[in-house]
PDB file of N, CA and C in Angstrom:
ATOM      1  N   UNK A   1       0.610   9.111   4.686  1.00  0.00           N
ATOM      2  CA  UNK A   1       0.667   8.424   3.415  1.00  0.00           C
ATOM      3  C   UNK A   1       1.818   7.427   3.454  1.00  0.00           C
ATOM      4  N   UNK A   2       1.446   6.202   2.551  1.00  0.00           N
ATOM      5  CA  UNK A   2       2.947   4.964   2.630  1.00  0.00           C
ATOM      6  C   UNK A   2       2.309   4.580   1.049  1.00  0.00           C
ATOM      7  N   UNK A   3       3.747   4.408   0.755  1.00  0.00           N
ATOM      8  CA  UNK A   3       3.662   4.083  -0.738  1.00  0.00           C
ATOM      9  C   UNK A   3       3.867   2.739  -0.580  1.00  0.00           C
ATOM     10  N   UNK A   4       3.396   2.280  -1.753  1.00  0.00           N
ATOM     11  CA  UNK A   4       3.307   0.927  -2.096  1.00  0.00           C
ATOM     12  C   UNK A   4       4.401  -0.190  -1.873  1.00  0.00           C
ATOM     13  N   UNK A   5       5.534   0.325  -3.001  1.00  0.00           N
ATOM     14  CA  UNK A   5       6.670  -0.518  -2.440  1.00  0.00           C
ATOM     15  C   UNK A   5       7.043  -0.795  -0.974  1.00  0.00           C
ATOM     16  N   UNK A   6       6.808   0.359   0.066  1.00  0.00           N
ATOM     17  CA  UNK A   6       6.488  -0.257   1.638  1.00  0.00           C
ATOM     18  C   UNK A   6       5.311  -0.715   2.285  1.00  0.00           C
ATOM     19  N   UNK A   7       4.677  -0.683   1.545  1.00  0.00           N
ATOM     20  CA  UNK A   7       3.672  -1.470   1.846  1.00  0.00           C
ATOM     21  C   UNK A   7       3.475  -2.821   1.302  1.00  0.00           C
ATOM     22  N   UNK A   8       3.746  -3.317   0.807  1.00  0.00           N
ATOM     23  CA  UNK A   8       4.436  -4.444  -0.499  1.00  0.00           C
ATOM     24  C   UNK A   8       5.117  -5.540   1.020  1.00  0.00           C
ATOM     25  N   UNK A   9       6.401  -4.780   1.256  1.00  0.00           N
ATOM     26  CA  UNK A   9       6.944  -4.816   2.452  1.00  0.00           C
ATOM     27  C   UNK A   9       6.338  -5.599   3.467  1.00  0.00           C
ATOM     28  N   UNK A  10       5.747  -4.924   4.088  1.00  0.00           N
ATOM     29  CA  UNK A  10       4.911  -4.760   5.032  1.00  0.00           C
ATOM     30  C   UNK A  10       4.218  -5.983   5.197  1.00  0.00           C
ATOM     31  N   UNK A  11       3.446  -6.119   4.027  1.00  0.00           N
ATOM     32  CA  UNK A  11       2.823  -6.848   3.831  1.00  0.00           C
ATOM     33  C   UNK A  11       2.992  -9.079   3.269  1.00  0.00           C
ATOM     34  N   UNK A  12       4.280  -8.811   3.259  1.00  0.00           N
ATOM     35  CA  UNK A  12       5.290  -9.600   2.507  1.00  0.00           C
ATOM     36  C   UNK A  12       4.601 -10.359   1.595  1.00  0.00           C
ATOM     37  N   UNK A  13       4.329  -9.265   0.367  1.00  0.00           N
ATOM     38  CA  UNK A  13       4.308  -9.414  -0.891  1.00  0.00           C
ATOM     39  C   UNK A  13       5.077  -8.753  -1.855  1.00  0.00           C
ATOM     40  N   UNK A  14       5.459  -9.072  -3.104  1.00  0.00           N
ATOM     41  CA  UNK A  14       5.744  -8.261  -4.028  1.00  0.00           C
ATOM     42  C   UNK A  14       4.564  -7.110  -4.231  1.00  0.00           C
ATOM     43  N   UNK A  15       5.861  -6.012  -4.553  1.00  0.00           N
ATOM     44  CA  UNK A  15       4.899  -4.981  -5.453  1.00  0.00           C
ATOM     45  C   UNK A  15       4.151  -4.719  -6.400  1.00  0.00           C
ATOM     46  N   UNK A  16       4.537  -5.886  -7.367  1.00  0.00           N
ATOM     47  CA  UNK A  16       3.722  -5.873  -8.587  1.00  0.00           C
ATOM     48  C   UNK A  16       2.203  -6.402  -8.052  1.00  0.00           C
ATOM     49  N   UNK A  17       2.656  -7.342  -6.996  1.00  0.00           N
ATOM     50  CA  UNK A  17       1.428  -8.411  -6.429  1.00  0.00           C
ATOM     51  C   UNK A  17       0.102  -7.792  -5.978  1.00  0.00           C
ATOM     52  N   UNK A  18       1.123  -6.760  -5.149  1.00  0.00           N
ATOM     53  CA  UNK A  18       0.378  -5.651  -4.439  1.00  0.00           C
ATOM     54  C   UNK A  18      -0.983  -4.240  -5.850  1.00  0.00           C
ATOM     55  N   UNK A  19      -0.080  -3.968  -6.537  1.00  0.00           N
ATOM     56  CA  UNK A  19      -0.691  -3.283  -7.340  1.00  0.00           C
ATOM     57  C   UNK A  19      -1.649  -4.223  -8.298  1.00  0.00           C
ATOM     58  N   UNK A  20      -1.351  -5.402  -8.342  1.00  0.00           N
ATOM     59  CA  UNK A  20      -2.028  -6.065  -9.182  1.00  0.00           C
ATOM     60  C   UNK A  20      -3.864  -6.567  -8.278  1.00  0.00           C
ATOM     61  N   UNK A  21      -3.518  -6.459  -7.089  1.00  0.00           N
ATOM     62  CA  UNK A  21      -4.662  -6.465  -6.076  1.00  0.00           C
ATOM     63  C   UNK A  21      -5.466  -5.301  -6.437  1.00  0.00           C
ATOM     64  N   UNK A  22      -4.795  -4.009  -6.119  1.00  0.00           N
ATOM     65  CA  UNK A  22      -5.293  -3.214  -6.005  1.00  0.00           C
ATOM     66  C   UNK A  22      -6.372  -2.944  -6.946  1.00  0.00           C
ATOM     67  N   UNK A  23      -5.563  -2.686  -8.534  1.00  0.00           N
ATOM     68  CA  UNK A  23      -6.483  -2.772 -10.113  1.00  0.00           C
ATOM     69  C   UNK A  23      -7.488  -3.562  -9.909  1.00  0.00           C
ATOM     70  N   UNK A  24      -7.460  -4.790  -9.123  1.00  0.00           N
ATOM     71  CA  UNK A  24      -8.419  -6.262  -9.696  1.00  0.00           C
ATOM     72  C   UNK A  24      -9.705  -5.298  -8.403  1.00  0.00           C
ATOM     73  N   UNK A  25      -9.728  -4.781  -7.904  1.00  0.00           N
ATOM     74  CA  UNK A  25     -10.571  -3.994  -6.643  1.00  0.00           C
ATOM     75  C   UNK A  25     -10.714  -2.764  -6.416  1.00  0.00           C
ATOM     76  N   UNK A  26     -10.516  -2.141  -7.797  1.00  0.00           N
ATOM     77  CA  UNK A  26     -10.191  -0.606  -7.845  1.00  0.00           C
ATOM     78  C   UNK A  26     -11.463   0.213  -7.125  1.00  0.00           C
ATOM     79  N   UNK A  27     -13.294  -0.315  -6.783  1.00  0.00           N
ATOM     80  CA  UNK A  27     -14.307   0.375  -6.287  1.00  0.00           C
ATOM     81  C   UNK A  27     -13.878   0.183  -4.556  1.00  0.00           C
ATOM     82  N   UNK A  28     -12.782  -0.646  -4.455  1.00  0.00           N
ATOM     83  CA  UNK A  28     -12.463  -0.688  -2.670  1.00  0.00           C
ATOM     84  C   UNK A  28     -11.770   0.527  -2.546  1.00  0.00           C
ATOM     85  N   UNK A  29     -11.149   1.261  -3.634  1.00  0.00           N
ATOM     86  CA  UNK A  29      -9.737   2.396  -3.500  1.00  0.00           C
ATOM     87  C   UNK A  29     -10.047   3.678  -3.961  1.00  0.00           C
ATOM     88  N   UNK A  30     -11.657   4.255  -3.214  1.00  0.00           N
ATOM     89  CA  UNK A  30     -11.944   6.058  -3.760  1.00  0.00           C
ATOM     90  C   UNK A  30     -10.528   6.579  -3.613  1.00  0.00           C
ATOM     91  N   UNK A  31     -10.262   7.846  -4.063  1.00  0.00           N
ATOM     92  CA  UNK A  31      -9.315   8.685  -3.813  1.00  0.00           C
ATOM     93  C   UNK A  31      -8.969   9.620  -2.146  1.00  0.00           C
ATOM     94  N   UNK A  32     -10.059   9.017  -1.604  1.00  0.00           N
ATOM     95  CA  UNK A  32      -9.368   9.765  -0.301  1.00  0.00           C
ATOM     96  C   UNK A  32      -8.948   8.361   0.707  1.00  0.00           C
ATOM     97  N   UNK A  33      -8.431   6.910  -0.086  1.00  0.00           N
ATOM     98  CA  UNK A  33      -8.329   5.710   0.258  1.00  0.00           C
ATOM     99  C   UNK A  33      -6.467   5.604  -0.627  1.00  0.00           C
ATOM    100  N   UNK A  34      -6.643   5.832  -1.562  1.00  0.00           N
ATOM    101  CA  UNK A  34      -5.789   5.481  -2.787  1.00  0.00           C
ATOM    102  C   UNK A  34      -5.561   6.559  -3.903  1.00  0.00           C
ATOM    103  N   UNK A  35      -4.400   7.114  -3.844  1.00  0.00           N
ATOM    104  CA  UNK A  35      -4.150   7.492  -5.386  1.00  0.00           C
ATOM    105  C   UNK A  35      -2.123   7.291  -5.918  1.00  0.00           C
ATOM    106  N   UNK A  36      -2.728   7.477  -7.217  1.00  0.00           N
ATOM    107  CA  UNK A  36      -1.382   7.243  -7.968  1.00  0.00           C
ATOM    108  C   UNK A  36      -0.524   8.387  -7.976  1.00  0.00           C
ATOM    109  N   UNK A  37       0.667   8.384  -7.232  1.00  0.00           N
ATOM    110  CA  UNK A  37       1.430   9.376  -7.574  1.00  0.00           C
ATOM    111  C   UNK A  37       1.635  10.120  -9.071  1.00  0.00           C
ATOM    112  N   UNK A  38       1.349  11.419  -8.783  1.00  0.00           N
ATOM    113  CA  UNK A  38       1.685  12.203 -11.034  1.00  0.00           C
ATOM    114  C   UNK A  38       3.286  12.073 -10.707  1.00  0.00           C
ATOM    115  N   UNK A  39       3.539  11.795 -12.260  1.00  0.00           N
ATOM    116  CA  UNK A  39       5.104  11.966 -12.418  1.00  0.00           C
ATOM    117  C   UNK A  39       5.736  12.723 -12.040  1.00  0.00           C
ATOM    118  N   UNK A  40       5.515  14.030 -11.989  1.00  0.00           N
ATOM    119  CA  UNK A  40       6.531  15.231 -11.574  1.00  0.00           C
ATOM    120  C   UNK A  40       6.277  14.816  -9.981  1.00  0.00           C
ATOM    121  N   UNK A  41       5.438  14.894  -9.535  1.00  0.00           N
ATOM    122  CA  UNK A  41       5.439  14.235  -7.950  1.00  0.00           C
ATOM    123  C   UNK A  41       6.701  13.215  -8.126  1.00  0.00           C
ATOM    124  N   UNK A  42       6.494  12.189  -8.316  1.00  0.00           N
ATOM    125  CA  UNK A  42       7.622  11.248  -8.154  1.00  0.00           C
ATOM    126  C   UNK A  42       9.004  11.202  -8.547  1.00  0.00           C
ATOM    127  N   UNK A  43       9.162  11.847  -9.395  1.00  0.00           N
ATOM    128  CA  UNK A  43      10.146  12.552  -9.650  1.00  0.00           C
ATOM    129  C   UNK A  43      10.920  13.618  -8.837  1.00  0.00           C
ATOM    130  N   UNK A  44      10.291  14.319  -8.394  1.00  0.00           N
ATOM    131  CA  UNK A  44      10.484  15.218  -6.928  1.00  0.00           C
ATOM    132  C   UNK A  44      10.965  14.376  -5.597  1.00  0.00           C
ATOM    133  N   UNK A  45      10.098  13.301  -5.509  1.00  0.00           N
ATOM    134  CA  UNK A  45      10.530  12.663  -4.592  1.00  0.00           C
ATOM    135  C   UNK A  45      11.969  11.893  -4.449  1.00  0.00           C
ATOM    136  N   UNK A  46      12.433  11.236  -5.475  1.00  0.00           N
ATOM    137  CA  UNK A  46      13.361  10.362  -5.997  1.00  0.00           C
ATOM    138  C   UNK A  46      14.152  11.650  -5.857  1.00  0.00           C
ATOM    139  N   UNK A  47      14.438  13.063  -6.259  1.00  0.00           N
ATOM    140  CA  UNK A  47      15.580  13.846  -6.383  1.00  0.00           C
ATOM    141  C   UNK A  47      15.603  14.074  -4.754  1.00  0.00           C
ATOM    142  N   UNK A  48      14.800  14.210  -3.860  1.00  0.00           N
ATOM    143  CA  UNK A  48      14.619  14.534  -2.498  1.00  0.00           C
ATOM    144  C   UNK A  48      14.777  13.723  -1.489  1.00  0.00           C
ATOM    145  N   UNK A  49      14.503  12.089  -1.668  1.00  0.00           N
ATOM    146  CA  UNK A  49      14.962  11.483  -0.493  1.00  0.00           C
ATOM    147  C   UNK A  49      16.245  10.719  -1.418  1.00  0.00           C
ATOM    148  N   UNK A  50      17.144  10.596  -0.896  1.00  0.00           N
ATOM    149  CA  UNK A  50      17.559   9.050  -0.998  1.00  0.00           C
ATOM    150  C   UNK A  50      17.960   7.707  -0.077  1.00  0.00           C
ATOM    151  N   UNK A  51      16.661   7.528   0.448  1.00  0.00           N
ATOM    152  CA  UNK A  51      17.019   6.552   0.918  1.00  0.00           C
ATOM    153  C   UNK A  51      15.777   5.620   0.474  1.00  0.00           C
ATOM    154  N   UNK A  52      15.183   5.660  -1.133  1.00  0.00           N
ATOM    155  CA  UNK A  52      14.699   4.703  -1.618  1.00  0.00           C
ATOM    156  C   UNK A  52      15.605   3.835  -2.323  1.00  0.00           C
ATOM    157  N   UNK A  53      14.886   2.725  -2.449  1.00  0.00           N
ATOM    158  CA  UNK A  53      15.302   1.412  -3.276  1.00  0.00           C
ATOM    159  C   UNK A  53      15.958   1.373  -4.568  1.00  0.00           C
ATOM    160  N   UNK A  54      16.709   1.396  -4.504  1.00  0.00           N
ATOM    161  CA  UNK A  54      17.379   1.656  -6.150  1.00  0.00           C
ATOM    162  C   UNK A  54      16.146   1.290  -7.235  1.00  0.00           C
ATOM    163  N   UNK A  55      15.729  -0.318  -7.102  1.00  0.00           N
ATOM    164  CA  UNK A  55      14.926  -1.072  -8.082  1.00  0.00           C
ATOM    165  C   UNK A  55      13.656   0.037  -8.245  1.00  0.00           C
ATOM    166  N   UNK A  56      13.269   0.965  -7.139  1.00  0.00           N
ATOM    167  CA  UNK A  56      12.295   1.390  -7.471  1.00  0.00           C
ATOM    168  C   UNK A  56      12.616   2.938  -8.017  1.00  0.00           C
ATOM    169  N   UNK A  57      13.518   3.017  -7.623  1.00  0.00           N
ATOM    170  CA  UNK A  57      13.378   4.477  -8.895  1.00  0.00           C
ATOM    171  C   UNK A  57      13.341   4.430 -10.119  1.00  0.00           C
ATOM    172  N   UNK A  58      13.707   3.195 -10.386  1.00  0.00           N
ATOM    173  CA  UNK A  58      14.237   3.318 -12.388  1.00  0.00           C
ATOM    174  C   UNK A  58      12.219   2.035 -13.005  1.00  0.00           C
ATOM    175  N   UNK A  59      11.548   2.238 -11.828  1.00  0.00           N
ATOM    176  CA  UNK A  59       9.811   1.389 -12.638  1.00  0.00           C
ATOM    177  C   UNK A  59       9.912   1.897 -13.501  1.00  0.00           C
ATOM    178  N   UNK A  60       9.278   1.857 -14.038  1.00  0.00           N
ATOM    179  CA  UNK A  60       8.423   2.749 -15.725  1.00  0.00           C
ATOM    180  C   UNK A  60       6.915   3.002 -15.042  1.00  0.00           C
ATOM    181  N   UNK A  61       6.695   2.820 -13.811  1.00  0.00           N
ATOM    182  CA  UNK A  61       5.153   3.215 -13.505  1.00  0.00           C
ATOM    183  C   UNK A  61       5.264   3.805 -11.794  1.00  0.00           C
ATOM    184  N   UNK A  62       4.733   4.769 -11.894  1.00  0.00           N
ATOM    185  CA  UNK A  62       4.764   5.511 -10.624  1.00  0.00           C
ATOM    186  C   UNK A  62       3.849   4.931  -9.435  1.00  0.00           C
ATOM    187  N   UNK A  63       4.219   4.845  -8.332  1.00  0.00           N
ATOM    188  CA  UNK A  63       3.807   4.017  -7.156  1.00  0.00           C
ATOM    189  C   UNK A  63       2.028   4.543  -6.943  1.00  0.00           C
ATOM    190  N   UNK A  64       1.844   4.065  -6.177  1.00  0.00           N
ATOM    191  CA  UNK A  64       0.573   3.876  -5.285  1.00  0.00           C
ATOM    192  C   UNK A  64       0.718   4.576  -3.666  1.00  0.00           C
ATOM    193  N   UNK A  65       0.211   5.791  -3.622  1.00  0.00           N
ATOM    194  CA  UNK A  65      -0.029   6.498  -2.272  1.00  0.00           C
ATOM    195  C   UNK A  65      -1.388   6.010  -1.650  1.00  0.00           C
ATOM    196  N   UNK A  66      -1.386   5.777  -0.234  1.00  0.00           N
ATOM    197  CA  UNK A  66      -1.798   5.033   0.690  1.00  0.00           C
ATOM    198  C   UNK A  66      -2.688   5.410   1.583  1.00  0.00           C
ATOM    199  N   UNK A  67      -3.398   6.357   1.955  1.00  0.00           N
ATOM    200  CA  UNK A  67      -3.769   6.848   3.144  1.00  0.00           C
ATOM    201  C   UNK A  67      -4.157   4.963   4.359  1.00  0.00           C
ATOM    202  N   UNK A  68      -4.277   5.857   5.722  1.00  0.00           N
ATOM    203  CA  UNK A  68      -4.969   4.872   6.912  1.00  0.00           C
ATOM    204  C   UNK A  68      -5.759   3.709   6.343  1.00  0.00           C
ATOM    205  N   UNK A  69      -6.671   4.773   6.154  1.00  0.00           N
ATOM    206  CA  UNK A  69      -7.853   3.822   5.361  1.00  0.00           C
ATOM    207  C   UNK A  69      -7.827   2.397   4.055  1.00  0.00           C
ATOM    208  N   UNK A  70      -6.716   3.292   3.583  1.00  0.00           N
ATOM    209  CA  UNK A  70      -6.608   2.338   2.195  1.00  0.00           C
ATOM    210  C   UNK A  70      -5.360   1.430   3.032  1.00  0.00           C
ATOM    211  N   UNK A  71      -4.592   1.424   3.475  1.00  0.00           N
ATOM    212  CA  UNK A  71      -3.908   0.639   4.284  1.00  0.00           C
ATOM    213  C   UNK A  71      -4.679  -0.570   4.841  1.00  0.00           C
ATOM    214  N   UNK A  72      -6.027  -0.383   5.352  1.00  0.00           N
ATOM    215  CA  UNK A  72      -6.947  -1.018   6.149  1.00  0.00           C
ATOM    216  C   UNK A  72      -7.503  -1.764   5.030  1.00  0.00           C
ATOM    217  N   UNK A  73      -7.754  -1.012   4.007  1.00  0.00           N
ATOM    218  CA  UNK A  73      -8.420  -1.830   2.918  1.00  0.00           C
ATOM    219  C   UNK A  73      -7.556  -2.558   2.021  1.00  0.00           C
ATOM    220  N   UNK A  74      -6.559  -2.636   2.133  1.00  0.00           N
ATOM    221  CA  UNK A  74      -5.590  -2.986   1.113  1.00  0.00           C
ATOM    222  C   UNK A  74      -5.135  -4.678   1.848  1.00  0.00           C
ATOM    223  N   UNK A  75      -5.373  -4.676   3.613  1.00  0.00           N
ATOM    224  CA  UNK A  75      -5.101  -5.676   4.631  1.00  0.00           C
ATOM    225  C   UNK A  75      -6.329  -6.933   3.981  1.00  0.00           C
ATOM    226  N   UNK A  76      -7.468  -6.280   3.509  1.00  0.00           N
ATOM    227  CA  UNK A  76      -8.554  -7.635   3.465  1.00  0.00           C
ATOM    228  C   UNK A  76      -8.562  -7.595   1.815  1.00  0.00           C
ATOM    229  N   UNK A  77      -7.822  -7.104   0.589  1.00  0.00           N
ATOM    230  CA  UNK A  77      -7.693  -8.144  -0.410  1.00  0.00           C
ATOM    231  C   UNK A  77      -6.497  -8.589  -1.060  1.00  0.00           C
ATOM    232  N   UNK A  78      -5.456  -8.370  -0.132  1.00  0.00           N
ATOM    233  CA  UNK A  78      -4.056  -9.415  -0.211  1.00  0.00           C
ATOM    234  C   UNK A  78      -4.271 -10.389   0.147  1.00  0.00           C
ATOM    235  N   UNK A  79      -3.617 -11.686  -0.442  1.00  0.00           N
ATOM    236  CA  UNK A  79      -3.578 -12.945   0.034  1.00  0.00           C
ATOM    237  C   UNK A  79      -1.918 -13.151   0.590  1.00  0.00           C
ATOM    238  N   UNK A  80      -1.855 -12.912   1.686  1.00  0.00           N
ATOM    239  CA  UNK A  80      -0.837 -13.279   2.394  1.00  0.00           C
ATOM    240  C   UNK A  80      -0.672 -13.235   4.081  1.00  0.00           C
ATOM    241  N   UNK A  81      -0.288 -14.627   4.678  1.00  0.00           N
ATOM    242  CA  UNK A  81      -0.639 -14.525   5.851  1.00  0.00           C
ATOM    243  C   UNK A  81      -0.392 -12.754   6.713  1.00  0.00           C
ATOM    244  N   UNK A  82       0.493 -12.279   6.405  1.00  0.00           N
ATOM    245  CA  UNK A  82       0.570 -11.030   7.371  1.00  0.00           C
ATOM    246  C   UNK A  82      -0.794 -10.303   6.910  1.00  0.00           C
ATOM    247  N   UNK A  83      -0.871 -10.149   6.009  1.00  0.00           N
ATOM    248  CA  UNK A  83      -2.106  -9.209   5.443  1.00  0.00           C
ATOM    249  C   UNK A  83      -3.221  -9.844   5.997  1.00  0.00           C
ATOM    250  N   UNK A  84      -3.593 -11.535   5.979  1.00  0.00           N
ATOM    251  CA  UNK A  84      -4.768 -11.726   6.829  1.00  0.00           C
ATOM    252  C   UNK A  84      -4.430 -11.520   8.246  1.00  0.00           C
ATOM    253  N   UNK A  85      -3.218 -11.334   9.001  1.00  0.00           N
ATOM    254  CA  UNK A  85      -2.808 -10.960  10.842  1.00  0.00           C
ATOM    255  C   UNK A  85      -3.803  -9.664  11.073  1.00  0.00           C
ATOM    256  N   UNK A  86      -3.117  -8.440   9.844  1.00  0.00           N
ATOM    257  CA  UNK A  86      -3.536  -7.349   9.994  1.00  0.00           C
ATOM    258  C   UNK A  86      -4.943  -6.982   9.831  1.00  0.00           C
ATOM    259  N   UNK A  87      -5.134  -7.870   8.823  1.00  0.00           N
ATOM    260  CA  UNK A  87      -6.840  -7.217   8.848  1.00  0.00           C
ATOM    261  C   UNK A  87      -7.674  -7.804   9.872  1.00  0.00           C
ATOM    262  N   UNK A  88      -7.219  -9.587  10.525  1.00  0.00           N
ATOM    263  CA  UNK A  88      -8.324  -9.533  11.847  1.00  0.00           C
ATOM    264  C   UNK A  88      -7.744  -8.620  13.096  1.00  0.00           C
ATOM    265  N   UNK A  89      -6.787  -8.089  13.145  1.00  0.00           N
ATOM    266  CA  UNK A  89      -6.094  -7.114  13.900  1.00  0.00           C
ATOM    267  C   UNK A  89      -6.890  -5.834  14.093  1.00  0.00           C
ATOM    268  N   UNK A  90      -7.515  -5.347  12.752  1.00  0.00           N
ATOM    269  CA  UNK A  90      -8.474  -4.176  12.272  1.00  0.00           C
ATOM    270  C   UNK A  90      -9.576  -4.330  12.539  1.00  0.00           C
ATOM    271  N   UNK A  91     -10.149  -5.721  12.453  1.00  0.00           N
ATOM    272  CA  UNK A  91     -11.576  -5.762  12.394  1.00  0.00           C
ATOM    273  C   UNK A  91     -11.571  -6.156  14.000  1.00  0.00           C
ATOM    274  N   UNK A  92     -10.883  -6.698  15.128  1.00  0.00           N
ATOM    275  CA  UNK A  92     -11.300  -6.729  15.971  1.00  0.00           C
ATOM    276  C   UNK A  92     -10.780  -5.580  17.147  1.00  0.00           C
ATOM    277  N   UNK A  93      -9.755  -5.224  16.686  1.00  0.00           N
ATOM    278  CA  UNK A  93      -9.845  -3.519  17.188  1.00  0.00           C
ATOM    279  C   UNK A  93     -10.871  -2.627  17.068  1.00  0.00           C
ATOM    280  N   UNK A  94     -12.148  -2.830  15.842  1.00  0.00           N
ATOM    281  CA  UNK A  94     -12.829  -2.014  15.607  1.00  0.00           C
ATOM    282  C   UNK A  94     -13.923  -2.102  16.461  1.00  0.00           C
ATOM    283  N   UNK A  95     -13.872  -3.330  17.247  1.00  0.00           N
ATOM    284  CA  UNK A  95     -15.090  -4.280  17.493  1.00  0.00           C
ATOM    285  C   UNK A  95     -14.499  -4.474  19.125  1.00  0.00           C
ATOM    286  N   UNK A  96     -13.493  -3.609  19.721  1.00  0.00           N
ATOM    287  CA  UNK A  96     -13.081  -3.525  20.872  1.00  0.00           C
ATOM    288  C   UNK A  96     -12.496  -5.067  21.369  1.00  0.00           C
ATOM    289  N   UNK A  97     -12.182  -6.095  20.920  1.00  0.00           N
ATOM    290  CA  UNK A  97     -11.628  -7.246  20.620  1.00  0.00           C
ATOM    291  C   UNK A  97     -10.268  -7.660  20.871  1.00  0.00           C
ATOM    292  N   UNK A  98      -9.609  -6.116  20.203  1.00  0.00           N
ATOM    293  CA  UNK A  98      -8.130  -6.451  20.368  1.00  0.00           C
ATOM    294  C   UNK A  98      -7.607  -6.930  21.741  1.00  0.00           C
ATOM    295  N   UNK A  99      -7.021  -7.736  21.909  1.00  0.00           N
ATOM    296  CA  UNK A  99      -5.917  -7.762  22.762  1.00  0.00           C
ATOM    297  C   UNK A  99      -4.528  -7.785  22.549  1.00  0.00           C
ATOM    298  N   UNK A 100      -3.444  -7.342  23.088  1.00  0.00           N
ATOM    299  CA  UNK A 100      -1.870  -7.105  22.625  1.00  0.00           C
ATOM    300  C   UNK A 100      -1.538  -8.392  23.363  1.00  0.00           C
TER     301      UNK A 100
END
């Protein structure tokens, strides 16, 4: 699992940008693709690691958990050059294509 704000990252977009994708495509994100962290989850987390982002502990809205898949799917409806690297990265790995 990778939460959003690193994937945001990753992806070099904002987070809001990122979640705002996601909502606008919510039938791309079943639950074994995408789900929303529950509060007491996130809350747990924030008392347990700290080596998150300050800005992101104090949202008012709990992140976005990630599986493989939704990672993969999350690559073809960002608009940002890394996000289009990664997804022909995916689709031609899938398609035995890749080369490093």
């Amino acid at each position: 699992m990778i939460l959003d704000f690193d994937l945001a990252e990753l992806y070099e977009v904002e987070t809001r940008v990122l979640k705002q994708a996601v909502r606008r495509n919510l039938k791309r994100f079943p639950d074994d693709f995408m789900f929303q962290l529950p509060k007491d989850e996130w809350k747990e987390l924030i008392t347990n690691c700290d080596k998150l982002p300050e800005n992101i502990k104090f949202s008012p809205t709990t992140p976005f958990a990630f599986t493989e898949q939704g990672v993969a799917m999350l690559s073809s409806v960002l608009n940002s050059d890394k996000a289009i690297d990664v997804n022909i990265s995916i689709t031609a790995a899938s398609y035995g294509l890749w080369k490093p």
